[in-house]
PDB file of N, CA and C in Angstrom:
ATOM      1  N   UNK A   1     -96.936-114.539 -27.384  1.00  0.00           N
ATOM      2  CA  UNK A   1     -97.192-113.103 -27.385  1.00  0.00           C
ATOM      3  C   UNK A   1     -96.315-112.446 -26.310  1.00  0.00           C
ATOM      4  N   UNK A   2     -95.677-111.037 -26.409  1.00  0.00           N
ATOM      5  CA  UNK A   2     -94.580-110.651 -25.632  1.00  0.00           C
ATOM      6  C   UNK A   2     -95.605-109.746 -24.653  1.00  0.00           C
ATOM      7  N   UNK A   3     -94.905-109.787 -23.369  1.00  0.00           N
ATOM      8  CA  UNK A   3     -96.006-108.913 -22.327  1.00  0.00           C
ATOM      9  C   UNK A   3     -94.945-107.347 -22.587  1.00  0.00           C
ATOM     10  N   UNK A   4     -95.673-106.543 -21.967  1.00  0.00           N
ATOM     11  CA  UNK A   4     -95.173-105.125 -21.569  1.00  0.00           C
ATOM     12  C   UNK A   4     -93.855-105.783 -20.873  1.00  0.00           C
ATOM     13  N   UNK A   5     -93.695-106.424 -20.056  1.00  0.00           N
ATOM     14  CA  UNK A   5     -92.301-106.756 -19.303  1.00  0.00           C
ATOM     15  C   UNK A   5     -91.326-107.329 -20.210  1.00  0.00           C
ATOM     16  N   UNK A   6     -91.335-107.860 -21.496  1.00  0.00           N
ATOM     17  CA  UNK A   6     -90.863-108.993 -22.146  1.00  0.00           C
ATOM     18  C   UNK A   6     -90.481-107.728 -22.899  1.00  0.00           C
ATOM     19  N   UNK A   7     -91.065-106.358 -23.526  1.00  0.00           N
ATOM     20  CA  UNK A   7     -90.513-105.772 -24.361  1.00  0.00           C
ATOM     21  C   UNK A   7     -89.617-104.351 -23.778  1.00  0.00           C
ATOM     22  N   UNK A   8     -90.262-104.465 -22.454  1.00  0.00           N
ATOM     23  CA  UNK A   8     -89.250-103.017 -21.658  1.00  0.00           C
ATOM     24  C   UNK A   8     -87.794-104.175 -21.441  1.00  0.00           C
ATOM     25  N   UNK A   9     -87.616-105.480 -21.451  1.00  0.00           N
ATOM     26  CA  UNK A   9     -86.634-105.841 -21.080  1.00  0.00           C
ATOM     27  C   UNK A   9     -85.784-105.658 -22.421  1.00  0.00           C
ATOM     28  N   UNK A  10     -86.371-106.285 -23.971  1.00  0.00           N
ATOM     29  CA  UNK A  10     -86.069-106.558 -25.121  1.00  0.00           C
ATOM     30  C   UNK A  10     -85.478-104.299 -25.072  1.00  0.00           C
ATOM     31  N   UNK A  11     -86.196-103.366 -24.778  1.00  0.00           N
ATOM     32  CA  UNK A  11     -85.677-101.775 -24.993  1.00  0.00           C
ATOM     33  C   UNK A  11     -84.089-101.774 -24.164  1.00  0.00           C
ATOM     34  N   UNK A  12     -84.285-102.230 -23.211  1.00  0.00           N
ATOM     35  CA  UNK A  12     -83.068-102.576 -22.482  1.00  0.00           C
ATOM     36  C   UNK A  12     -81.786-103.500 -22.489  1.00  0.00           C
ATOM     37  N   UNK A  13     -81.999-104.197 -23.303  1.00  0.00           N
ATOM     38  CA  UNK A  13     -81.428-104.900 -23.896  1.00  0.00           C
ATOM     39  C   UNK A  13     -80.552-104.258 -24.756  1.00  0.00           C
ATOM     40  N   UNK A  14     -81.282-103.834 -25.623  1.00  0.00           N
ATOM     41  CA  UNK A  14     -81.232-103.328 -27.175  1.00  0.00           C
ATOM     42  C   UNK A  14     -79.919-101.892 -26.285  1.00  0.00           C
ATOM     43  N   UNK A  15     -80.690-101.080 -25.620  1.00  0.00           N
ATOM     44  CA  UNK A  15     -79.653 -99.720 -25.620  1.00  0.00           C
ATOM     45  C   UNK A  15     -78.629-100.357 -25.180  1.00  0.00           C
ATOM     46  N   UNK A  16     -78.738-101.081 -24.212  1.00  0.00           N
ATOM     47  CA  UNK A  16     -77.004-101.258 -23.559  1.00  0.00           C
ATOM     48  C   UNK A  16     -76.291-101.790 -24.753  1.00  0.00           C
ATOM     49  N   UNK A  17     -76.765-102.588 -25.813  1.00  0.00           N
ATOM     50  CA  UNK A  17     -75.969-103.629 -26.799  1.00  0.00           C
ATOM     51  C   UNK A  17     -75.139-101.909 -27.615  1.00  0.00           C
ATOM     52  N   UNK A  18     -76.459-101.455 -27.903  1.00  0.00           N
ATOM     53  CA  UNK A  18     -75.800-100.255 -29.038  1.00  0.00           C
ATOM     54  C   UNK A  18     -74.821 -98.997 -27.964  1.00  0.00           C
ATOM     55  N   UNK A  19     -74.862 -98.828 -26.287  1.00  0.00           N
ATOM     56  CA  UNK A  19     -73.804 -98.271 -25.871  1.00  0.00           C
ATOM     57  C   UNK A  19     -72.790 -98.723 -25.583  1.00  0.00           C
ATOM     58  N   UNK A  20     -73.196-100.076 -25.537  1.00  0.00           N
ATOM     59  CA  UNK A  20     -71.441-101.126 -25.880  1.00  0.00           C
ATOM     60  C   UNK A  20     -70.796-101.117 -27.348  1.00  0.00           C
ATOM     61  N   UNK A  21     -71.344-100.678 -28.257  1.00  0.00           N
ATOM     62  CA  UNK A  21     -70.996-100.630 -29.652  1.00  0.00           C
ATOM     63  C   UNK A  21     -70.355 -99.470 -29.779  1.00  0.00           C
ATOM     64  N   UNK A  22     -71.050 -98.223 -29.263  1.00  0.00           N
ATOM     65  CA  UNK A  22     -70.735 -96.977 -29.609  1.00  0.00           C
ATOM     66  C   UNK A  22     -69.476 -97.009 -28.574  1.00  0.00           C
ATOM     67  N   UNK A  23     -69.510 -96.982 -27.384  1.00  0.00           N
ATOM     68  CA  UNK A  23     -68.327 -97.267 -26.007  1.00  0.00           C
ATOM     69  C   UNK A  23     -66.923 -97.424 -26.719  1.00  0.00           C
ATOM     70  N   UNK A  24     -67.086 -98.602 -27.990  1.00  0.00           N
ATOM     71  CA  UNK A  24     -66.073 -99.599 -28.409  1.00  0.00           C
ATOM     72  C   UNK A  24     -65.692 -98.655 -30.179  1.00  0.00           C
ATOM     73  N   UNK A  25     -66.825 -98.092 -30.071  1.00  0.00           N
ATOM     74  CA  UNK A  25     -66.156 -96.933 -31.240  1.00  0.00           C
ATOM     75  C   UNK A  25     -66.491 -97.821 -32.609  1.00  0.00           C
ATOM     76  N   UNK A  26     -67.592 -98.736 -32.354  1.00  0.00           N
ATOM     77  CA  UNK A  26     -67.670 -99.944 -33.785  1.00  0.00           C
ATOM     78  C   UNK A  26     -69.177 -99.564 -34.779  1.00  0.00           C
ATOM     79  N   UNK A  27     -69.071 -99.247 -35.776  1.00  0.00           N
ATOM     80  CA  UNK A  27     -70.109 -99.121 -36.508  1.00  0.00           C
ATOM     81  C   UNK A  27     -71.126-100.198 -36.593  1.00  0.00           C
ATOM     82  N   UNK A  28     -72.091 -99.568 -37.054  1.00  0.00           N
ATOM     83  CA  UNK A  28     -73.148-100.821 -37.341  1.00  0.00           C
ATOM     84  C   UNK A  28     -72.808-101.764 -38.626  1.00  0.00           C
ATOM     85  N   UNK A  29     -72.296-100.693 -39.741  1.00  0.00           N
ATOM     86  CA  UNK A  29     -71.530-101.886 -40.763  1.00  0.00           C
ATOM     87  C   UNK A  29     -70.282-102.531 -40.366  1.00  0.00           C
ATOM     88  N   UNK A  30     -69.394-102.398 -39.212  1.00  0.00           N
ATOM     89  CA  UNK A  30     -68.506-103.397 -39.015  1.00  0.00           C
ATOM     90  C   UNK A  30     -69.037-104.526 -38.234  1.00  0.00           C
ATOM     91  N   UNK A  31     -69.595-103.738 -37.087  1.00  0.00           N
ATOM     92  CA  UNK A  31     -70.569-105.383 -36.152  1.00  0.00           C
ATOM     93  C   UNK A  31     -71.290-106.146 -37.298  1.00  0.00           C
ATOM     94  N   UNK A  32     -71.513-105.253 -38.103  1.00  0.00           N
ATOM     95  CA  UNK A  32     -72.386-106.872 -39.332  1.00  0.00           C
ATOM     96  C   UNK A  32     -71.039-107.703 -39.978  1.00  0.00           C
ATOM     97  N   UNK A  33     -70.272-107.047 -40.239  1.00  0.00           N
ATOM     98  CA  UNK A  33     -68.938-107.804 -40.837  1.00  0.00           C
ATOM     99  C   UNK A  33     -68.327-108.686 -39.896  1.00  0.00           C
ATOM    100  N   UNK A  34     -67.952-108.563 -38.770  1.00  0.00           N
ATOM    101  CA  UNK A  34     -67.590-109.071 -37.544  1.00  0.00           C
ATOM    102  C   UNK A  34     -68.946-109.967 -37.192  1.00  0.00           C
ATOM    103  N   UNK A  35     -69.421-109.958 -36.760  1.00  0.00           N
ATOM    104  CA  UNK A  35     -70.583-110.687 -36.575  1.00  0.00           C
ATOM    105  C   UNK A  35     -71.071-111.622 -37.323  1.00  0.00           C
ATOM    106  N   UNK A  36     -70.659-111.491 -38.831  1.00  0.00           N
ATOM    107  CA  UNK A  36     -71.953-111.875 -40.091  1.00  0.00           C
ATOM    108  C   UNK A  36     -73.597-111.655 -39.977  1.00  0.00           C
ATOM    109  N   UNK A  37     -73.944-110.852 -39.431  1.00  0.00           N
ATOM    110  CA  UNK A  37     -75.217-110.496 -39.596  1.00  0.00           C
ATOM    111  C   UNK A  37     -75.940-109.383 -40.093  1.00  0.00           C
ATOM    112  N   UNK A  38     -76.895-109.516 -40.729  1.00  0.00           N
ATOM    113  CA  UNK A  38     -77.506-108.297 -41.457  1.00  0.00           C
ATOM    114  C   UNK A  38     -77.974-106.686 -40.326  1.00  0.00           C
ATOM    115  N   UNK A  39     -77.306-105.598 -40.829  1.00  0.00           N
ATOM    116  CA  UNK A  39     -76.974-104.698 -40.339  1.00  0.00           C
ATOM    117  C   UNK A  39     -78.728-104.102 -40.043  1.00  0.00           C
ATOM    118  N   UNK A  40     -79.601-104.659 -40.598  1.00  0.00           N
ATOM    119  CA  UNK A  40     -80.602-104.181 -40.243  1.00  0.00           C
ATOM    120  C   UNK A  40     -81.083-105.257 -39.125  1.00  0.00           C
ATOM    121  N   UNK A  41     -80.854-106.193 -38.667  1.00  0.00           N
ATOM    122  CA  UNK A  41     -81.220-106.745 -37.549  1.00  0.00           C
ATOM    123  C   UNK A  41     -80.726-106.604 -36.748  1.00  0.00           C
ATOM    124  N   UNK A  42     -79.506-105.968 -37.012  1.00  0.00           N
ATOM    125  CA  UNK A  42     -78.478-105.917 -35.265  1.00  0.00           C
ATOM    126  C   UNK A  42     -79.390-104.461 -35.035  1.00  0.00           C
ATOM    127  N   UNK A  43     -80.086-103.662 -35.847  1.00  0.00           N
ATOM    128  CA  UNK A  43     -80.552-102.232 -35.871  1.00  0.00           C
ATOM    129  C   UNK A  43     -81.905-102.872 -34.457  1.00  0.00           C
ATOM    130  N   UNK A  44     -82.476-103.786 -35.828  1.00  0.00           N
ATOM    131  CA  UNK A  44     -83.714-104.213 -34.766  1.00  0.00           C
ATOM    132  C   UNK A  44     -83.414-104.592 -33.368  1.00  0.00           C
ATOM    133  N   UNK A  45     -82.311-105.184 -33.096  1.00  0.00           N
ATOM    134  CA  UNK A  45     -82.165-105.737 -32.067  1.00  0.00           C
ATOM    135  C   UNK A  45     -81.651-104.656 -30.832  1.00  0.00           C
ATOM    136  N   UNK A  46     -81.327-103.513 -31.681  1.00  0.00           N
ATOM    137  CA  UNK A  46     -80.489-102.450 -30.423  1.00  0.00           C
ATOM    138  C   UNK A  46     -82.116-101.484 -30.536  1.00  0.00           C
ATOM    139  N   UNK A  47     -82.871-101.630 -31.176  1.00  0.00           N
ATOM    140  CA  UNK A  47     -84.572-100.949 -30.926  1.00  0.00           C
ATOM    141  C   UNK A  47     -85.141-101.600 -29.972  1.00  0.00           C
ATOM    142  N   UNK A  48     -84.761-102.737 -30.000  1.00  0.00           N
ATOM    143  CA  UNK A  48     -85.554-103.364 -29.012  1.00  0.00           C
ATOM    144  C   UNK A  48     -86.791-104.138 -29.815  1.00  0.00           C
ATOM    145  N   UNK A  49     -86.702-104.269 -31.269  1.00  0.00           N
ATOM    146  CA  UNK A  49     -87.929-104.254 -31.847  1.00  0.00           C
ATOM    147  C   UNK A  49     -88.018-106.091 -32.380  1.00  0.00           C
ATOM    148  N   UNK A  50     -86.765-107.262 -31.696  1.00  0.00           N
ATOM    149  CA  UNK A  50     -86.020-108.297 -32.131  1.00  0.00           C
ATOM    150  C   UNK A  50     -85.518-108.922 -31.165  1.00  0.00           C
ATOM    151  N   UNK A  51     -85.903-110.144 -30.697  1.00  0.00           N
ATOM    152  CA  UNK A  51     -85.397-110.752 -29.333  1.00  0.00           C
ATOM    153  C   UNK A  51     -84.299-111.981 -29.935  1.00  0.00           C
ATOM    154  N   UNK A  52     -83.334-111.436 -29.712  1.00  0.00           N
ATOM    155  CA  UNK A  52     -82.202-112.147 -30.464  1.00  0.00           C
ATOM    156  C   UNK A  52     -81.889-113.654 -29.175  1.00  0.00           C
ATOM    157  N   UNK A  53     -81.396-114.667 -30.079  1.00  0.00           N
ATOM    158  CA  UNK A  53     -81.119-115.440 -29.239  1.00  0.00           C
ATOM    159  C   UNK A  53     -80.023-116.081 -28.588  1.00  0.00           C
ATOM    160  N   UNK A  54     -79.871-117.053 -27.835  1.00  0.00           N
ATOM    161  CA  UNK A  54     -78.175-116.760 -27.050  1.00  0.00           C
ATOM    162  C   UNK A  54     -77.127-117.001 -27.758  1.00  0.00           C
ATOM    163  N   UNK A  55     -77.032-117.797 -28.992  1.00  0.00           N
ATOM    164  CA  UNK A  55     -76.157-117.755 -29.883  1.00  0.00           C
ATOM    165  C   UNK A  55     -75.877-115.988 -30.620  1.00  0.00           C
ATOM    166  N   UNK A  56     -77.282-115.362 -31.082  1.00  0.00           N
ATOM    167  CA  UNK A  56     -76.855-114.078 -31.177  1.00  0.00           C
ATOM    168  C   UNK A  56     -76.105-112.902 -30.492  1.00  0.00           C
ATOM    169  N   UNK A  57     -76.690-113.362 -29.159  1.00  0.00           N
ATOM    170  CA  UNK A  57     -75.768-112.432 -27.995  1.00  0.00           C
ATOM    171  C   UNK A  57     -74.527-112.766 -27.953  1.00  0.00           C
ATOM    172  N   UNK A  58     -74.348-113.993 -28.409  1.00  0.00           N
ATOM    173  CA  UNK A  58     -72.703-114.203 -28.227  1.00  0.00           C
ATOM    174  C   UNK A  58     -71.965-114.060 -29.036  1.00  0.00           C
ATOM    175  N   UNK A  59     -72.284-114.063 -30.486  1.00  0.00           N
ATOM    176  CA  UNK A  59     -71.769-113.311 -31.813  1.00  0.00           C
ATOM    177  C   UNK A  59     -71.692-111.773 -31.494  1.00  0.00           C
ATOM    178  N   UNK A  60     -72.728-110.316 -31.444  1.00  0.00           N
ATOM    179  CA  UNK A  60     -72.506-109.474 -31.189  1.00  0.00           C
ATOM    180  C   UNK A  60     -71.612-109.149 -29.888  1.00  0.00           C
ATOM    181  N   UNK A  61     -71.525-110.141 -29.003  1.00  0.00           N
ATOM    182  CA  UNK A  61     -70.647-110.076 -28.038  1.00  0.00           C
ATOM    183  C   UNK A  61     -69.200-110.230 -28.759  1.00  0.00           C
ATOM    184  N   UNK A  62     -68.924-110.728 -29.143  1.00  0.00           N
ATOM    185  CA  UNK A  62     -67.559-111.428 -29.621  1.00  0.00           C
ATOM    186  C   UNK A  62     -67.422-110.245 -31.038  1.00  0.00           C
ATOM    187  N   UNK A  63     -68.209-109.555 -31.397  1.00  0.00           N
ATOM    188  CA  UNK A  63     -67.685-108.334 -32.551  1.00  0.00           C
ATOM    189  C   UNK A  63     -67.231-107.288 -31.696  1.00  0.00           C
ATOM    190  N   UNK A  64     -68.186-107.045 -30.777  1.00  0.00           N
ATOM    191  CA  UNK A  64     -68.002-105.747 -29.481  1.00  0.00           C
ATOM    192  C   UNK A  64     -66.880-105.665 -28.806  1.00  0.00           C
ATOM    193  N   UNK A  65     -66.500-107.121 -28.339  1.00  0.00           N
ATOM    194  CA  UNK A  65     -65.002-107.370 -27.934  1.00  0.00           C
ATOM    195  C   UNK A  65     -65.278-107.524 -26.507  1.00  0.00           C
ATOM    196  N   UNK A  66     -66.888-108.040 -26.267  1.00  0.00           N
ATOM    197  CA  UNK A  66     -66.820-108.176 -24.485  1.00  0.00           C
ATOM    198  C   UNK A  66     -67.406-109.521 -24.138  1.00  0.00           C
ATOM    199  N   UNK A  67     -67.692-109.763 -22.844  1.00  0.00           N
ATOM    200  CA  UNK A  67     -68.474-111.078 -22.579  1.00  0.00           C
ATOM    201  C   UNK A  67     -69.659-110.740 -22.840  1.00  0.00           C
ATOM    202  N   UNK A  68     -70.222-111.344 -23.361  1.00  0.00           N
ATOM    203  CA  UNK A  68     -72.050-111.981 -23.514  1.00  0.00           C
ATOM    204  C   UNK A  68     -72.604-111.154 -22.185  1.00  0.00           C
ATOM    205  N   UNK A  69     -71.843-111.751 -21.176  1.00  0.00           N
ATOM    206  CA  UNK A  69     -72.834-111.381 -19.821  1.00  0.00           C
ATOM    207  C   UNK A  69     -73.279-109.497 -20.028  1.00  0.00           C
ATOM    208  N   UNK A  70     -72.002-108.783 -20.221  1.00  0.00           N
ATOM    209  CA  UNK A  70     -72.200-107.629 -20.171  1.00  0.00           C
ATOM    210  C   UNK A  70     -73.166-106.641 -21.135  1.00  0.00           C
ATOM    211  N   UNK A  71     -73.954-107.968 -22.177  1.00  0.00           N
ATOM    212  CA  UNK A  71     -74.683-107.552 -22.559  1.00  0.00           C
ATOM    213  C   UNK A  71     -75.709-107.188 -22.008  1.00  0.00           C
ATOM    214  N   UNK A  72     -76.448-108.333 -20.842  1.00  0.00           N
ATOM    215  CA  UNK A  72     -76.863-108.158 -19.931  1.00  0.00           C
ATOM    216  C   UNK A  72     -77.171-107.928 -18.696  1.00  0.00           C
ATOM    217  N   UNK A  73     -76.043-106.751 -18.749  1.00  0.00           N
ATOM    218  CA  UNK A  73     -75.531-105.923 -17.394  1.00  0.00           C
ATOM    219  C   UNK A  73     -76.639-104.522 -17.173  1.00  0.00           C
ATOM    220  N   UNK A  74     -77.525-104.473 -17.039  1.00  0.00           N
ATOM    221  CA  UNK A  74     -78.527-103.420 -17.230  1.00  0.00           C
ATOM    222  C   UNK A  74     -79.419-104.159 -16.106  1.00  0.00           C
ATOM    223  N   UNK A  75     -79.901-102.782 -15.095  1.00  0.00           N
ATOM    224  CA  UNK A  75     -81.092-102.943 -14.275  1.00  0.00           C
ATOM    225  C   UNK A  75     -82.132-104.047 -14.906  1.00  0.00           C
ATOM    226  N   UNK A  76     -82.930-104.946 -14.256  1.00  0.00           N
ATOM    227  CA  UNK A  76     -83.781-105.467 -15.167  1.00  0.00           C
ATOM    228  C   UNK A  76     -85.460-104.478 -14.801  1.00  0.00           C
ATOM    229  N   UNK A  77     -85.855-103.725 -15.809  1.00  0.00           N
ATOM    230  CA  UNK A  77     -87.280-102.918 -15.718  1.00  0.00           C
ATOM    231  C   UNK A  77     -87.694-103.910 -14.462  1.00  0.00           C
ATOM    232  N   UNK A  78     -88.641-102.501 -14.174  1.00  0.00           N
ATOM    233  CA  UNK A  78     -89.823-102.820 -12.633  1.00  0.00           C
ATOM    234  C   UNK A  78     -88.822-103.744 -11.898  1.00  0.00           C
ATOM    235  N   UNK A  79     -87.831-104.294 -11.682  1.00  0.00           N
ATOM    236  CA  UNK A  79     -87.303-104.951 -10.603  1.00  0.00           C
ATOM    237  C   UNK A  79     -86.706-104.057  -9.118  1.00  0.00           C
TER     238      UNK A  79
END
């Protein structure tokens, strides 16, 4: 079961992924082409509503055109 901390991190997650997308000028139907993944989960995953895993971060990393890490370049909540 995800706590309140597990899903303000998963909201945070999610925006920085989709202002690295938008930053990079890449649609949601090309990151699925680039990526191979269904355009409604990369959706879920920039909602925050989908805790993608480190193989996923590194696919949407590698469509975006950045390191993985900078996916998770965001304050971490309450810290």
């Amino acid at each position: 079961m995800k706590t309140k901390q597990d899903n303000l991190f998963l909201a945070e997650l999610g925006k920085n992924i989709k202002r690295l997308r938008n930053k990079h000028n890449i649609s949601l139907r090309k990151l699925e082409v680039l990526c191979d993944l269904d355009r409604a989960r990369i959706s879920q995953y920039e909602n925050g509503l989908r805790d993608p895993s480190a193989t996923t971060l590194a696919k949407l990393a590698a469509g975006i055109g950045v390191h993985p890490s900078e996916l998770l370049d965001f304050p971490l909540p309450g810290a």
